[in-house]
Protein backbone atom coordinates (compact mmCIF):
# COMPACT_ATOMS: atom_id res chain seq x y z
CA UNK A 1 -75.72 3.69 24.20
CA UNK A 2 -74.21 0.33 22.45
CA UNK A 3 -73.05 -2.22 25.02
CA UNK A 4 -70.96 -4.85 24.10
CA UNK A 5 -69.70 -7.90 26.30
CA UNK A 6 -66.28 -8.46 27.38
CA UNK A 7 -65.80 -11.63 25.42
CA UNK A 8 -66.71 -9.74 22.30
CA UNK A 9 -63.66 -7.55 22.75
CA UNK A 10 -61.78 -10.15 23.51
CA UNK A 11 -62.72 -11.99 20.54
CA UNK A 12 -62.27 -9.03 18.22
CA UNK A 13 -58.89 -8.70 19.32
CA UNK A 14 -57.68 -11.95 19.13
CA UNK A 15 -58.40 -12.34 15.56
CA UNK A 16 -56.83 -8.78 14.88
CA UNK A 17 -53.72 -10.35 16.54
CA UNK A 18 -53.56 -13.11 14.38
CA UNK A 19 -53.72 -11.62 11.11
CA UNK A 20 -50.90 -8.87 12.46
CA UNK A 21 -48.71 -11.40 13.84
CA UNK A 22 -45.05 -10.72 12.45
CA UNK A 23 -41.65 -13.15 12.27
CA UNK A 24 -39.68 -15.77 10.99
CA UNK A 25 -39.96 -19.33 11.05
CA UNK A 26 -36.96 -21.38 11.49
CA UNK A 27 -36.62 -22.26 7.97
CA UNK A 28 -36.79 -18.69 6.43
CA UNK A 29 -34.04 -17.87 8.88
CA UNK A 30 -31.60 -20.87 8.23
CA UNK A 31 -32.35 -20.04 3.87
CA UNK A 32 -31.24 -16.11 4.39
CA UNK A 33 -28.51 -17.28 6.89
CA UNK A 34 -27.25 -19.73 3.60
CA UNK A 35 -27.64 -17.06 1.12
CA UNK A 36 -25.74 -14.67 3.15
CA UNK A 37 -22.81 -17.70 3.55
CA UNK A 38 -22.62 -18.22 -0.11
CA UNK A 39 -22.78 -13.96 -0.99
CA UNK A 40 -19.72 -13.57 2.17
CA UNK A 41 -17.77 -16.59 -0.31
CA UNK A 42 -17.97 -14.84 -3.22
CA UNK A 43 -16.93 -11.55 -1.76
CA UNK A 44 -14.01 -12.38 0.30
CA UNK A 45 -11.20 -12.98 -2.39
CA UNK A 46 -12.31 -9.91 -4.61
CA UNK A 47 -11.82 -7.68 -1.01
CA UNK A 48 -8.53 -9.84 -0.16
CA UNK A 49 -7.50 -8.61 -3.58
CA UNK A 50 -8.64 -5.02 -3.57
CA UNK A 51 -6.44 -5.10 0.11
CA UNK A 52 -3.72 -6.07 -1.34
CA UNK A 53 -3.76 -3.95 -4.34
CA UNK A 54 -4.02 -0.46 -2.24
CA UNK A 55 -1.46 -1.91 0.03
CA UNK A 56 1.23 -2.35 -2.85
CA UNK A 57 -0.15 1.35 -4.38
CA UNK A 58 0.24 3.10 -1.05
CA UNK A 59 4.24 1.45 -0.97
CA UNK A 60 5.09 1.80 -3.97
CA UNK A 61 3.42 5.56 -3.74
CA UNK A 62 5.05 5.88 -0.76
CA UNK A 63 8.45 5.59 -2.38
CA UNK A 64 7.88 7.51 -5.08
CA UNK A 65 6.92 10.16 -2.84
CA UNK A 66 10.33 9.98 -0.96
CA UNK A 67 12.35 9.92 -3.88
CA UNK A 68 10.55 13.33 -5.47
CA UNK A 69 10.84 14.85 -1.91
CA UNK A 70 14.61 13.90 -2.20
CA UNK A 71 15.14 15.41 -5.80
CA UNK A 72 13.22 18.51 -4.27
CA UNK A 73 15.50 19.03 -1.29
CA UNK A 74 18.34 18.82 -3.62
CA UNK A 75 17.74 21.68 -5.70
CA UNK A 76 15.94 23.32 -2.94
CA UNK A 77 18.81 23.19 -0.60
CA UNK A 78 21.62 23.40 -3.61
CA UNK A 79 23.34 19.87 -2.52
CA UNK A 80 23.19 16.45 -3.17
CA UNK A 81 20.49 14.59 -1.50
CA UNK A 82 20.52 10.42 -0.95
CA UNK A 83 17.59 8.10 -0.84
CA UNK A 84 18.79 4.80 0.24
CA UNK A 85 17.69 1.57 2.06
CA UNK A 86 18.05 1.46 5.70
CA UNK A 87 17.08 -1.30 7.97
CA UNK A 88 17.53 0.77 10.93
CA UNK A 89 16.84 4.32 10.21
CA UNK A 90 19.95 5.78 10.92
CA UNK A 91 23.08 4.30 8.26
CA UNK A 92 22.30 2.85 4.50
CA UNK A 93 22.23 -0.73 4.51
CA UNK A 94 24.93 -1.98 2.11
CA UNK A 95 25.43 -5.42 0.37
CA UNK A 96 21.84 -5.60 -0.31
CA UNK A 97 19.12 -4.27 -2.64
CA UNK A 98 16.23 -5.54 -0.15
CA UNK A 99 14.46 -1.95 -0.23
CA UNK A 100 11.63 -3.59 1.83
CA UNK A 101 13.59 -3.34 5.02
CA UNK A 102 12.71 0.33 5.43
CA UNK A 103 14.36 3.47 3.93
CA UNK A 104 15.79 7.31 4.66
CA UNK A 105 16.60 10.51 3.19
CA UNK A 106 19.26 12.42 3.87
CA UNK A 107 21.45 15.68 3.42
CA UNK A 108 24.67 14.12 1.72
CA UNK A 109 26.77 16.85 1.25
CA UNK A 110 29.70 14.96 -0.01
CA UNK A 111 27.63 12.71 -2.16
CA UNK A 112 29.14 9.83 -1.36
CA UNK A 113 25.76 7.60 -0.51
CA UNK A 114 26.79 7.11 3.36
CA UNK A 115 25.78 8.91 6.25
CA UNK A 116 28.54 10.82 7.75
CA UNK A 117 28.45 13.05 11.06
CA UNK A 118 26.55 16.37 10.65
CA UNK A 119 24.41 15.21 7.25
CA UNK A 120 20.33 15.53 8.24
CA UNK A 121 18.35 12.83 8.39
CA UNK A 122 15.35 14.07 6.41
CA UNK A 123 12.56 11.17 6.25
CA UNK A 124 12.60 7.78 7.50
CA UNK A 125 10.37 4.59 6.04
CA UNK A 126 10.15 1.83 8.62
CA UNK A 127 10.04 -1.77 6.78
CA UNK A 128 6.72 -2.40 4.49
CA UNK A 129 4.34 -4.28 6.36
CA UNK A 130 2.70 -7.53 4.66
CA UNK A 131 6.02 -9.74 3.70
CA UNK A 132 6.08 -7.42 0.41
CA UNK A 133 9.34 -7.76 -1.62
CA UNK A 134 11.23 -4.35 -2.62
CA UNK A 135 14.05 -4.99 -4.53
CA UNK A 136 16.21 -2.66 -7.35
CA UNK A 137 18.07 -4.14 -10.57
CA UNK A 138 21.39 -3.45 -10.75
CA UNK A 139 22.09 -3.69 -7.16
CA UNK A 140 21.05 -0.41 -6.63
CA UNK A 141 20.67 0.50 -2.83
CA UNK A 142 21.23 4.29 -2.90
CA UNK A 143 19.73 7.06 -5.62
CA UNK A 144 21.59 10.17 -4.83
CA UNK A 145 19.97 13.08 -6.68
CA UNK A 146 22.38 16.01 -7.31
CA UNK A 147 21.86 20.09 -7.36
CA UNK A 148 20.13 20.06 -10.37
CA UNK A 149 17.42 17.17 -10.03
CA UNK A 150 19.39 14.36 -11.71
CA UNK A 151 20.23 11.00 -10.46
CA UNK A 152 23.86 10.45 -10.11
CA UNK A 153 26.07 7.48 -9.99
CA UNK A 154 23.47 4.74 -11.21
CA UNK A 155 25.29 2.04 -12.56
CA UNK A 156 22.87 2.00 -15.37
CA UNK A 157 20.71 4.71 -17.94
CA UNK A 158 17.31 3.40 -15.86
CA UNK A 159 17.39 1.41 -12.34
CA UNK A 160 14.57 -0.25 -12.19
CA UNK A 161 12.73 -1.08 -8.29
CA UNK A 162 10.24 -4.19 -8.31
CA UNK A 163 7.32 -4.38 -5.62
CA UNK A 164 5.86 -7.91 -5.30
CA UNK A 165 3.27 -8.72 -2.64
CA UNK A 166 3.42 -11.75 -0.71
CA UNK A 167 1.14 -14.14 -2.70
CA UNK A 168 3.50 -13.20 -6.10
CA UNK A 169 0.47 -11.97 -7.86
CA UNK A 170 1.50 -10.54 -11.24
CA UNK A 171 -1.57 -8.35 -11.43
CA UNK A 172 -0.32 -6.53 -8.62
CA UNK A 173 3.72 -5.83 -9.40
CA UNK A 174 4.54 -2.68 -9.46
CA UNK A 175 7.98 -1.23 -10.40
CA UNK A 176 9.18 2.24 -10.78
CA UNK A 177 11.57 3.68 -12.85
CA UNK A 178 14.27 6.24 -11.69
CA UNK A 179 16.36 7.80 -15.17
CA UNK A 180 19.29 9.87 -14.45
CA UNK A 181 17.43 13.01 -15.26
CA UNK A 182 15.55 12.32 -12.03
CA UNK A 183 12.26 11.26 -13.80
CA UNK A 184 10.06 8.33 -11.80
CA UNK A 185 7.71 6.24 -13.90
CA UNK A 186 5.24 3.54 -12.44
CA UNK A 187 5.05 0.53 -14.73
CA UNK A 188 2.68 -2.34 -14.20
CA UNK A 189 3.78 -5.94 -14.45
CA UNK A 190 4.80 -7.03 -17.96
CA UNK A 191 5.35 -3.51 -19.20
CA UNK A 192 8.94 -2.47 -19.92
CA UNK A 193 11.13 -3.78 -17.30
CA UNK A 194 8.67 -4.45 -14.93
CA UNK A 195 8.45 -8.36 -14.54
């Protein structure tokens, strides 16, 4: 049998612990602390612009959506069917092409862009969230779609809606257009009559 003293274990141990010893030192912490600063910098406008951009798709999607659903119900249900801006969910807004403010969709049986006792209130937008401007050419603040798909009484061949967000970026307009055979097109800034 080996013996072996105390203070030779302790000895052996000690050094084992100093070779194994693990951490940082206050400088390596305050250089990754800087490098993660600077990385967080770079990163924060290209996210605040990817936000923005899928906020403006999902409106401007969200629309588009409404408007097929309204040329849908319309043939489906064999009557006209209105799309128009509404700032309280209930009546068309007139006197203004502010789309922003929230829309609705709605059985109008008599075509006549208004909602009248017993028409159906079919979908309801409440007002786009992030100071985003909505607005329609031709002051254009109903699209009433008619038995057969098409878009009747625009004062024009095309009506034109523009989407800005709230910085004005022109990389992130979006406008769709509505043709009175009930087509919807999404045109980027600077393309057609998209500006």
């Amino acid at each position: 049998m080996i013996h072996v003293s105390p203070s030779t274990i302790v000895r052996t141990r000690a050094r084992r612990t100093v070779g194994l010893q693990r951490g940082l030192t206050l400088i390596e912490l305050l250089v990754a602390i800087t490098i993660l600063a600077v990385l967080a910098q770079l990163a924060v406008p290209s996210f605040s612009y990817s936000i923005s951009s899928y906020r403006i798709s999902s409106q401007i999607n969200g629309w588009i959506a409404d408007a097929q659903y309204a040329r849908a119900e319309a043939i489906k249900r064999g009557q006209t069917v209105t799309i128009c801006l509404s700032a309280d969910g209930t009546t068309c807004a007139t006197g203004t092409t502010a789309w922003q403010s929230g829309w609705i969709v709605f059985a109008d049986a008599n075509g006549n862009a208004a909602v009248d006792g017993g028409e159906t209130i079919l979908r309801i937008q409440t007002p786009l969230v992030a100071n985003n401007t909505f607005s329609a050419d031709n002051n254009v603040a109903a699209i009433t779609f008619n038995r057969d798909g098409f878009a009747v009484g625009l004062p024009a061949a095309d009506v034109t809606l523009t989407l800005h967000d709230s910085s004005n970026d022109a990389g992130l307009t979006r406008c769709v257009a509505v043709s009175t055979v009930g087509r919807t097109a999404v045109q980027k800034a600077g393309t057609e009559n998209c500006s």
